[in-house]
N, C-alpha and C. Protein backbone atom coordinates (compact mmCIF):
# COMPACT_ATOMS: atom_id res chain seq x y z
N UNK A 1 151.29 -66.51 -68.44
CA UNK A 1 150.88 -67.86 -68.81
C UNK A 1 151.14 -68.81 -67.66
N UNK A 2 150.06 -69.84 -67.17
CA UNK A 2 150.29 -70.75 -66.40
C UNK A 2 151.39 -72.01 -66.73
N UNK A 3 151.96 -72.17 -65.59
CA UNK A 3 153.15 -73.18 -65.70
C UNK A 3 152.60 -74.66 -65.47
N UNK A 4 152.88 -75.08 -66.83
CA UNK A 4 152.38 -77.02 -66.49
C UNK A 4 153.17 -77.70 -65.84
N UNK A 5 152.26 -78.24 -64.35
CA UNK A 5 153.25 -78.95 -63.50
C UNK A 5 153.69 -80.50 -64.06
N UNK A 6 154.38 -81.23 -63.67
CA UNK A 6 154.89 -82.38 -63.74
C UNK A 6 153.85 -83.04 -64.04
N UNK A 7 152.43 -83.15 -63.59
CA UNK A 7 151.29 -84.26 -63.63
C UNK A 7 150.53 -83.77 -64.45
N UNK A 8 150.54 -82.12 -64.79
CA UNK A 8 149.57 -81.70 -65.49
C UNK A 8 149.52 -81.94 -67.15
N UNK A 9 148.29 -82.02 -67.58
CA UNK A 9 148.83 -82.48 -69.40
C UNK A 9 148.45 -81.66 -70.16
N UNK A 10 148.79 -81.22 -71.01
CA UNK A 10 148.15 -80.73 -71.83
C UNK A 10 146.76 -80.82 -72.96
N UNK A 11 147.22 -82.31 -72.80
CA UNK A 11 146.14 -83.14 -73.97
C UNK A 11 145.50 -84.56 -73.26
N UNK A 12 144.35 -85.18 -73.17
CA UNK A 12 144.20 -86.60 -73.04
C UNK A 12 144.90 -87.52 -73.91
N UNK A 13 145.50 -86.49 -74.80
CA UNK A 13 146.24 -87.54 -75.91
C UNK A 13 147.60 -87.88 -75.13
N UNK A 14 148.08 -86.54 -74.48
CA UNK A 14 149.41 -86.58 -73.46
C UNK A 14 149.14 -87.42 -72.47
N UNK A 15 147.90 -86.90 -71.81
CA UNK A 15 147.70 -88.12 -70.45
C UNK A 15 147.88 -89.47 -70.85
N UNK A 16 147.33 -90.09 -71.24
CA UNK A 16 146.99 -91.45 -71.87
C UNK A 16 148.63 -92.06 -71.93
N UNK A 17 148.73 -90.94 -73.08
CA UNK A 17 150.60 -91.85 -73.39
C UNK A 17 151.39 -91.79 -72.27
N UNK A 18 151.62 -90.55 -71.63
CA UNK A 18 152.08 -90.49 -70.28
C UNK A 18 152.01 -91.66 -69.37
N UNK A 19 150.93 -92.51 -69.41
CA UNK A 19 150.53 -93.23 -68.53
C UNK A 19 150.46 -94.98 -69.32
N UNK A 20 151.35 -94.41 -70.58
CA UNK A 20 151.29 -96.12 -71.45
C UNK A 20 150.51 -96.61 -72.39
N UNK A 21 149.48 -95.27 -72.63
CA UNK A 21 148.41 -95.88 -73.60
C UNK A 21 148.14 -95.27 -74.71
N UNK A 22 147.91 -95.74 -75.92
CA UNK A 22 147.84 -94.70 -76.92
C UNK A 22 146.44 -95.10 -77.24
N UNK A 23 145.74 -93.43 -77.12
CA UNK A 23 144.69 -93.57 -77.87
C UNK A 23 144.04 -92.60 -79.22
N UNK A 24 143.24 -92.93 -79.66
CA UNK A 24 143.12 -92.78 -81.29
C UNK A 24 141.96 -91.71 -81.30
N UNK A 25 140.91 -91.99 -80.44
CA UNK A 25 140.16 -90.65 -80.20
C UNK A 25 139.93 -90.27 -78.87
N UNK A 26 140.67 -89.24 -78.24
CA UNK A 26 140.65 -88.72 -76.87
C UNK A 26 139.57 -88.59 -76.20
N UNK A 27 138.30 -87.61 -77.21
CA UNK A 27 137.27 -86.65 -76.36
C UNK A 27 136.20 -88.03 -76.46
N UNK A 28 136.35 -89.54 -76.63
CA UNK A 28 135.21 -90.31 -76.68
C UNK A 28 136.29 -91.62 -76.35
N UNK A 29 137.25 -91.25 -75.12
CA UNK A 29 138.08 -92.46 -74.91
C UNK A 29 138.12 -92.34 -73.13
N UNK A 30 137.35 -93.00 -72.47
CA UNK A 30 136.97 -93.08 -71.22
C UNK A 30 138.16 -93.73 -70.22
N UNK A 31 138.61 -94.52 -71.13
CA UNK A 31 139.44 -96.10 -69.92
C UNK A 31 140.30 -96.33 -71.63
N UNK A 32 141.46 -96.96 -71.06
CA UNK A 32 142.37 -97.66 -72.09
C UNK A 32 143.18 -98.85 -71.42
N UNK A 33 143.50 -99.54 -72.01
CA UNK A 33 144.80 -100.82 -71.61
C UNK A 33 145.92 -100.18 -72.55
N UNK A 34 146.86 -100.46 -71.39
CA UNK A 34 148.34 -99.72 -72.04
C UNK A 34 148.77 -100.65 -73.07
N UNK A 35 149.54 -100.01 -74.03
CA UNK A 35 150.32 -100.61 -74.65
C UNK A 35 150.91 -102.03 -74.50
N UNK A 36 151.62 -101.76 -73.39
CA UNK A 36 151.91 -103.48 -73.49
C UNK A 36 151.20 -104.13 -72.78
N UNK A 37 150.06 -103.75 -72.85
CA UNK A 37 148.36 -105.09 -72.09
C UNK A 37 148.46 -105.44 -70.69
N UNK A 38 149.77 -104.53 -70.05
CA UNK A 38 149.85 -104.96 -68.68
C UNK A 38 149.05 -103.68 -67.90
N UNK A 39 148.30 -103.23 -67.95
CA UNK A 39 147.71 -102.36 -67.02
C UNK A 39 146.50 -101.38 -67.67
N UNK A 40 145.44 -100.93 -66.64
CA UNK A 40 144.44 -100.65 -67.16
C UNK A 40 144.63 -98.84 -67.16
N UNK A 41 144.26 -98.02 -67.38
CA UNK A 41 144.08 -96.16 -67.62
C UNK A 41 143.04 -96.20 -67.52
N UNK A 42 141.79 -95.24 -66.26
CA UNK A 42 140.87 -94.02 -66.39
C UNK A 42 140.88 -93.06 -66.01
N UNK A 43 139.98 -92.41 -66.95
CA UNK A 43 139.64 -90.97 -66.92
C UNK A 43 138.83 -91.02 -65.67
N UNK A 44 139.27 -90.19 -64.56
CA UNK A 44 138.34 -89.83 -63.65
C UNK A 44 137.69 -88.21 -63.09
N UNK A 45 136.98 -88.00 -63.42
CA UNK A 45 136.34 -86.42 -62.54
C UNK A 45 136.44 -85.77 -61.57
N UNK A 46 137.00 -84.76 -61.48
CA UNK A 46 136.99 -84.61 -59.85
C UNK A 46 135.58 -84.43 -59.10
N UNK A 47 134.54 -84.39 -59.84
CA UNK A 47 133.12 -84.19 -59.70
C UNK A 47 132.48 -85.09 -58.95
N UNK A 48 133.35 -86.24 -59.38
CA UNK A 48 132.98 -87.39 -58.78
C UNK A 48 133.62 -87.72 -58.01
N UNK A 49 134.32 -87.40 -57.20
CA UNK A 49 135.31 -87.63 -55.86
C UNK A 49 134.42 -87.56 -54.86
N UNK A 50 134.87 -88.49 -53.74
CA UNK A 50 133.58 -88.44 -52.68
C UNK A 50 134.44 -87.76 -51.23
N UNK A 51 135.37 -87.31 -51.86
CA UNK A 51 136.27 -86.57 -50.36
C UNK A 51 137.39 -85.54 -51.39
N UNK A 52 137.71 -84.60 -50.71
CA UNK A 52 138.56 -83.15 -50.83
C UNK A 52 139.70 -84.33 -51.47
N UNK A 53 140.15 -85.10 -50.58
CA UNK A 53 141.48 -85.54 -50.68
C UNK A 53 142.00 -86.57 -51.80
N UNK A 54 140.81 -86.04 -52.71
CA UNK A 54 140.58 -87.65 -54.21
C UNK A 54 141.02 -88.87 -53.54
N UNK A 55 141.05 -89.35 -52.90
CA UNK A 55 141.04 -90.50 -52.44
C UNK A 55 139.65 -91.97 -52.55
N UNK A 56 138.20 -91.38 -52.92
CA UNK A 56 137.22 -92.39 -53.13
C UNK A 56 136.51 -91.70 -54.07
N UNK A 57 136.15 -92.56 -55.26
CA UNK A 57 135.52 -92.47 -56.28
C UNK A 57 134.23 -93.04 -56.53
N UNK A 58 133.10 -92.32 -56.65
CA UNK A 58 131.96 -93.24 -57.32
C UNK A 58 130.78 -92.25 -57.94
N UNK A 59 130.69 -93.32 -59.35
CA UNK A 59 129.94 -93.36 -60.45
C UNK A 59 127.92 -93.69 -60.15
N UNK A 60 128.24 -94.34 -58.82
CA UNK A 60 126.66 -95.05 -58.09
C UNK A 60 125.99 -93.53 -57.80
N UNK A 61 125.08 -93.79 -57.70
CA UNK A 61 124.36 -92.43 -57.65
C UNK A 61 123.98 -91.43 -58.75
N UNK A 62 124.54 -91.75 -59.96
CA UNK A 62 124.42 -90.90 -60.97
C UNK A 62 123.22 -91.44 -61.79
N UNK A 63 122.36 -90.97 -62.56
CA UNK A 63 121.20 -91.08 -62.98
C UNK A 63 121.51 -92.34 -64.15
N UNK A 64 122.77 -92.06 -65.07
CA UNK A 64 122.94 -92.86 -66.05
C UNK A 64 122.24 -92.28 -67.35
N UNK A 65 121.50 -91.34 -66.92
CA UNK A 65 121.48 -90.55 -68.21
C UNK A 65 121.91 -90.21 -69.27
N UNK A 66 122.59 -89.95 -70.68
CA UNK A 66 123.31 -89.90 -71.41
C UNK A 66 124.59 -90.42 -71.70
N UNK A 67 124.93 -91.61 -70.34
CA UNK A 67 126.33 -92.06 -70.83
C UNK A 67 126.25 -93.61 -70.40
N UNK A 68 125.46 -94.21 -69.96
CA UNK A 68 125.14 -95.43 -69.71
C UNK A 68 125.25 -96.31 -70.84
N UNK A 69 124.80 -96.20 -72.17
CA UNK A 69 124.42 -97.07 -72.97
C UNK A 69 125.38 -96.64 -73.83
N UNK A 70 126.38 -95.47 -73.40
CA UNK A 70 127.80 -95.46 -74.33
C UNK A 70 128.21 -96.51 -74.66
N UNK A 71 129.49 -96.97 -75.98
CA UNK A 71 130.21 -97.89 -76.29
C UNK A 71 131.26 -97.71 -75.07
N UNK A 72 132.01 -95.92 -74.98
CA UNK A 72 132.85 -95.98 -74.01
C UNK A 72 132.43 -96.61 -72.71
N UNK A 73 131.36 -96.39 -72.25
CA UNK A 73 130.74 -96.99 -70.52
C UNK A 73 130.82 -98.42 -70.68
N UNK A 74 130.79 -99.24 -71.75
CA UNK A 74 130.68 -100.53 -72.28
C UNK A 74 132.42 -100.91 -71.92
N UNK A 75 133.16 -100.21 -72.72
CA UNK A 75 134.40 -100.12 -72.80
C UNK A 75 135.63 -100.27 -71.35
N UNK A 76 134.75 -99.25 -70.90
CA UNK A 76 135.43 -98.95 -69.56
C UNK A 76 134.97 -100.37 -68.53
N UNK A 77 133.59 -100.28 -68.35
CA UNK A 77 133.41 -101.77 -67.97
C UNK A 77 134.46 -102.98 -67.79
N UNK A 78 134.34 -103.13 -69.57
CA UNK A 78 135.51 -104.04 -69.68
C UNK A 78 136.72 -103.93 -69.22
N UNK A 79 137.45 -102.75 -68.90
CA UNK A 79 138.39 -102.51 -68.51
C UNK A 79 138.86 -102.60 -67.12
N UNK A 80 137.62 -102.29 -66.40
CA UNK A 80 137.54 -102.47 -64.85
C UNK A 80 137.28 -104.47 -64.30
N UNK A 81 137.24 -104.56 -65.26
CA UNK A 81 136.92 -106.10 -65.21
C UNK A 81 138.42 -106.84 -65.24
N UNK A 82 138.98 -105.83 -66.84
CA UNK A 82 140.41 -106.72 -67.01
C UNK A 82 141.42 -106.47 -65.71
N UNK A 83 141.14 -104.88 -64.91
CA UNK A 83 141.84 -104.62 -63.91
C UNK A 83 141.66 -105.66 -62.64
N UNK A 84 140.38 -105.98 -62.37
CA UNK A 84 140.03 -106.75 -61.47
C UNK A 84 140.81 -108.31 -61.55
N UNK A 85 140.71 -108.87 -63.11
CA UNK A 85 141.15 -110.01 -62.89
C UNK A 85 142.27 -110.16 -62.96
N UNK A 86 143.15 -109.28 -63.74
CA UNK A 86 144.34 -109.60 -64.07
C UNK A 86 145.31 -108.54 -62.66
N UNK A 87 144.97 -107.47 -62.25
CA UNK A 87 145.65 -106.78 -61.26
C UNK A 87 145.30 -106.46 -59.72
N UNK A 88 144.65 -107.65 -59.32
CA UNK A 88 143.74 -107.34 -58.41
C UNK A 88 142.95 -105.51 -57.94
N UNK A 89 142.14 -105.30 -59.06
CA UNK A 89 141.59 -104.23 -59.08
C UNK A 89 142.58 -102.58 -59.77
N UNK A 90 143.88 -102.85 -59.17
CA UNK A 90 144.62 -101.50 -59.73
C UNK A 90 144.51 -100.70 -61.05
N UNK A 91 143.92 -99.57 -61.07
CA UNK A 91 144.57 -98.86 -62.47
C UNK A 91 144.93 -97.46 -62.18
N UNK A 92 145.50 -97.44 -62.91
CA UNK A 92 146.22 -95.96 -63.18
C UNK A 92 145.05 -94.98 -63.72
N UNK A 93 145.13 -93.34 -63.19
CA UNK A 93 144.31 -92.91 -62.95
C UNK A 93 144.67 -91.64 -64.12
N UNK A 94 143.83 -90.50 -64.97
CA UNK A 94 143.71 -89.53 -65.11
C UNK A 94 142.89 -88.58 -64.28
N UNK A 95 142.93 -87.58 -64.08
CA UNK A 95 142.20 -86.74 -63.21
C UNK A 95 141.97 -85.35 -64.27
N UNK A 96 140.27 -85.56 -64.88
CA UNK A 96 140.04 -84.59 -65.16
C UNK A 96 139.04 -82.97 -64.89
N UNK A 97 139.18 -82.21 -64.40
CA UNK A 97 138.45 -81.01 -63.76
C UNK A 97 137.14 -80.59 -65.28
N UNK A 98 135.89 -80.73 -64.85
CA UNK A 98 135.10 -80.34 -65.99
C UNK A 98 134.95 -79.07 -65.78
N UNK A 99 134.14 -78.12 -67.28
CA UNK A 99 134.29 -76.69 -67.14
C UNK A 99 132.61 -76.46 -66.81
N UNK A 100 131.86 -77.25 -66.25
CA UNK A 100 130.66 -77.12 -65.94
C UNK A 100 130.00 -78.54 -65.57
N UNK A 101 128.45 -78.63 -64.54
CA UNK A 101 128.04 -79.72 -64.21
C UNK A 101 127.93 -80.88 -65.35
N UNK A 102 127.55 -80.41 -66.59
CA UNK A 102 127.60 -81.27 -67.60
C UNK A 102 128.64 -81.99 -68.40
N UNK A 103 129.56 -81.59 -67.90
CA UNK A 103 130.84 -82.32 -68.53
C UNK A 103 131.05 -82.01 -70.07
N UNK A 104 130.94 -80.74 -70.41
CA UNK A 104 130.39 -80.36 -71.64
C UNK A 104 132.29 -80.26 -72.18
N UNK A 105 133.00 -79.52 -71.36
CA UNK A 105 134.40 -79.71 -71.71
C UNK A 105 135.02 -79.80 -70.48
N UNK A 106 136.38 -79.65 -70.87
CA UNK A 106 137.86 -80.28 -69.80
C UNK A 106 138.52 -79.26 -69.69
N UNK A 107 138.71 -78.18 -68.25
CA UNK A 107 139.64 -77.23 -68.35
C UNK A 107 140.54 -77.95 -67.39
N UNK A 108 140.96 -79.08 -67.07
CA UNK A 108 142.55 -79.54 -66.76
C UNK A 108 142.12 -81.12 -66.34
N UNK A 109 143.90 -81.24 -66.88
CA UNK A 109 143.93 -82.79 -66.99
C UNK A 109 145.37 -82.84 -66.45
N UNK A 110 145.23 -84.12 -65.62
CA UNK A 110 146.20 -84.34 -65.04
C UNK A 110 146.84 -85.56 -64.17
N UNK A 111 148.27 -86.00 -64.58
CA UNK A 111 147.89 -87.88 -63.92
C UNK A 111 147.33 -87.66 -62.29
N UNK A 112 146.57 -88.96 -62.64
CA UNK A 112 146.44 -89.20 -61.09
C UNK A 112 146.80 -90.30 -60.30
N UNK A 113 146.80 -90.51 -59.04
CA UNK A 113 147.07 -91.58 -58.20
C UNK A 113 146.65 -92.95 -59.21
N UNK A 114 147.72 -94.01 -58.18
CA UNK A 114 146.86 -95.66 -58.71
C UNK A 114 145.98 -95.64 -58.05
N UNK A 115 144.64 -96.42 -58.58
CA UNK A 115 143.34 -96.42 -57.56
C UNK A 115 143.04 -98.20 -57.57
N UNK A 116 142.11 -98.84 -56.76
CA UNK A 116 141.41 -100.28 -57.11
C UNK A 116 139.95 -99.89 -57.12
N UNK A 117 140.02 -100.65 -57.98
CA UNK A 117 138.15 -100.52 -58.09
C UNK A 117 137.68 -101.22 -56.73
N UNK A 118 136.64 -101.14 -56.28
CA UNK A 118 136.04 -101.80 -54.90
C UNK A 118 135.12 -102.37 -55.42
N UNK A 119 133.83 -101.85 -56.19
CA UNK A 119 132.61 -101.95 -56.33
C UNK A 119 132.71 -101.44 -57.89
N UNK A 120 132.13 -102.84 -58.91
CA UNK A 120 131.17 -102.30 -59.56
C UNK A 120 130.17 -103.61 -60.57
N UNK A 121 129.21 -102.55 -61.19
CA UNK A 121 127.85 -103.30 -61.27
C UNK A 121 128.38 -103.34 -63.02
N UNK A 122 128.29 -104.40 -63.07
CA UNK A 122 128.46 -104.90 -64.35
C UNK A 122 127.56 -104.64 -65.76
N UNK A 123 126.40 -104.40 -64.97
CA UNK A 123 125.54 -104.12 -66.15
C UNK A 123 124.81 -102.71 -66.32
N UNK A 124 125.26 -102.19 -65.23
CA UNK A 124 125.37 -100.48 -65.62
C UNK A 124 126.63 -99.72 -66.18
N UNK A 125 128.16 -100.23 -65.44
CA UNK A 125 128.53 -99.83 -65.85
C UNK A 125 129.19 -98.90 -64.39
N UNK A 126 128.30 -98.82 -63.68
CA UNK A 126 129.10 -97.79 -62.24
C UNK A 126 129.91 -98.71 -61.46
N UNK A 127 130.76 -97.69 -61.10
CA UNK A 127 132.34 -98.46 -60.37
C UNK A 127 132.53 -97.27 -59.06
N UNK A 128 132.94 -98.02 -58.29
CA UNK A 128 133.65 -97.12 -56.84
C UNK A 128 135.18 -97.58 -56.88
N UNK A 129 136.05 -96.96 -56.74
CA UNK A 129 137.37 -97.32 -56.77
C UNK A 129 138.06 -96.15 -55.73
N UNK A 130 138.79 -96.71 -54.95
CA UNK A 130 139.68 -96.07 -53.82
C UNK A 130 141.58 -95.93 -54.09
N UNK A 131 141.78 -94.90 -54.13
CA UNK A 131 142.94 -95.13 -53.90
C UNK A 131 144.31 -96.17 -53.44
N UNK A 132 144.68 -96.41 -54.19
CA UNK A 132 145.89 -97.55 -53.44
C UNK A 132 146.98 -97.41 -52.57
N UNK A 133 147.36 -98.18 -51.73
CA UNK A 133 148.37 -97.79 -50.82
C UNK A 133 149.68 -97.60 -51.37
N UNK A 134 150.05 -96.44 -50.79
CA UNK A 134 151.60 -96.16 -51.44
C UNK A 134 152.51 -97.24 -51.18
């Protein structure tokens, strides 16, 4: 049996709290604000990493096909917004590995770096966010 490292989770239900946030339905919970309203949580892909070293993230380029007009993409939005105004961009990151191009399931989850959003379009919904300085 594989050994769960320190960052690795078992559950998005684990990630989430791990990271301050409780949420109520995992497999349709994209982005959260922690518990005590001071900080933002997303779920990020490694699919979507634009370098080996997860260090730059972006959502631009993706068709918007099936997840654009989500409540979650709506959700997360908002969330990248509350990060922007209230933390100059920072949130706390999940890092999840999909088990195929479609994102059909999650074979690992695991915290990730703080990131800032750089870029995003408000009415799609796509965000670029970079890593933060240690």
């Amino acid at each position: 049996m594989k050994k769960i490292t320190d960052s690795e989770c078992r559950t998005l239900t684990e990630a989430y709290a791990r990271q301050g946030a409780t949420v109520r339905n995992p497999r349709r919970t994209w982005s959260a604000i922690t518990d005590d309203g001071n900080a933002v949580v997303v779920t990020l892909w490694t699919d979507r990493f634009l370098d080996v070293e997860q260090s730059r993230y972006s959502t631009f380029g993706l068709s918007g096909t099936g997840w654009m007009d989500r409540p979650e993409n709506r959700r997360r939005t908002e969330h990248l917004q509350h990060a922007l105004s209230k933390r100059g961009g920072l949130f706390r990151s999940i890092i999840v590995t999909p088990s195929d191009t479609l994102h059909s399931s999650i074979i690992a989850r695991r915290i990730g770096p703080e990131m800032r959003v750089t870029k995003i379009d408000e009415a799609t919904g796509r965000f670029e966010a970079e890593r933060a300085a240690a």
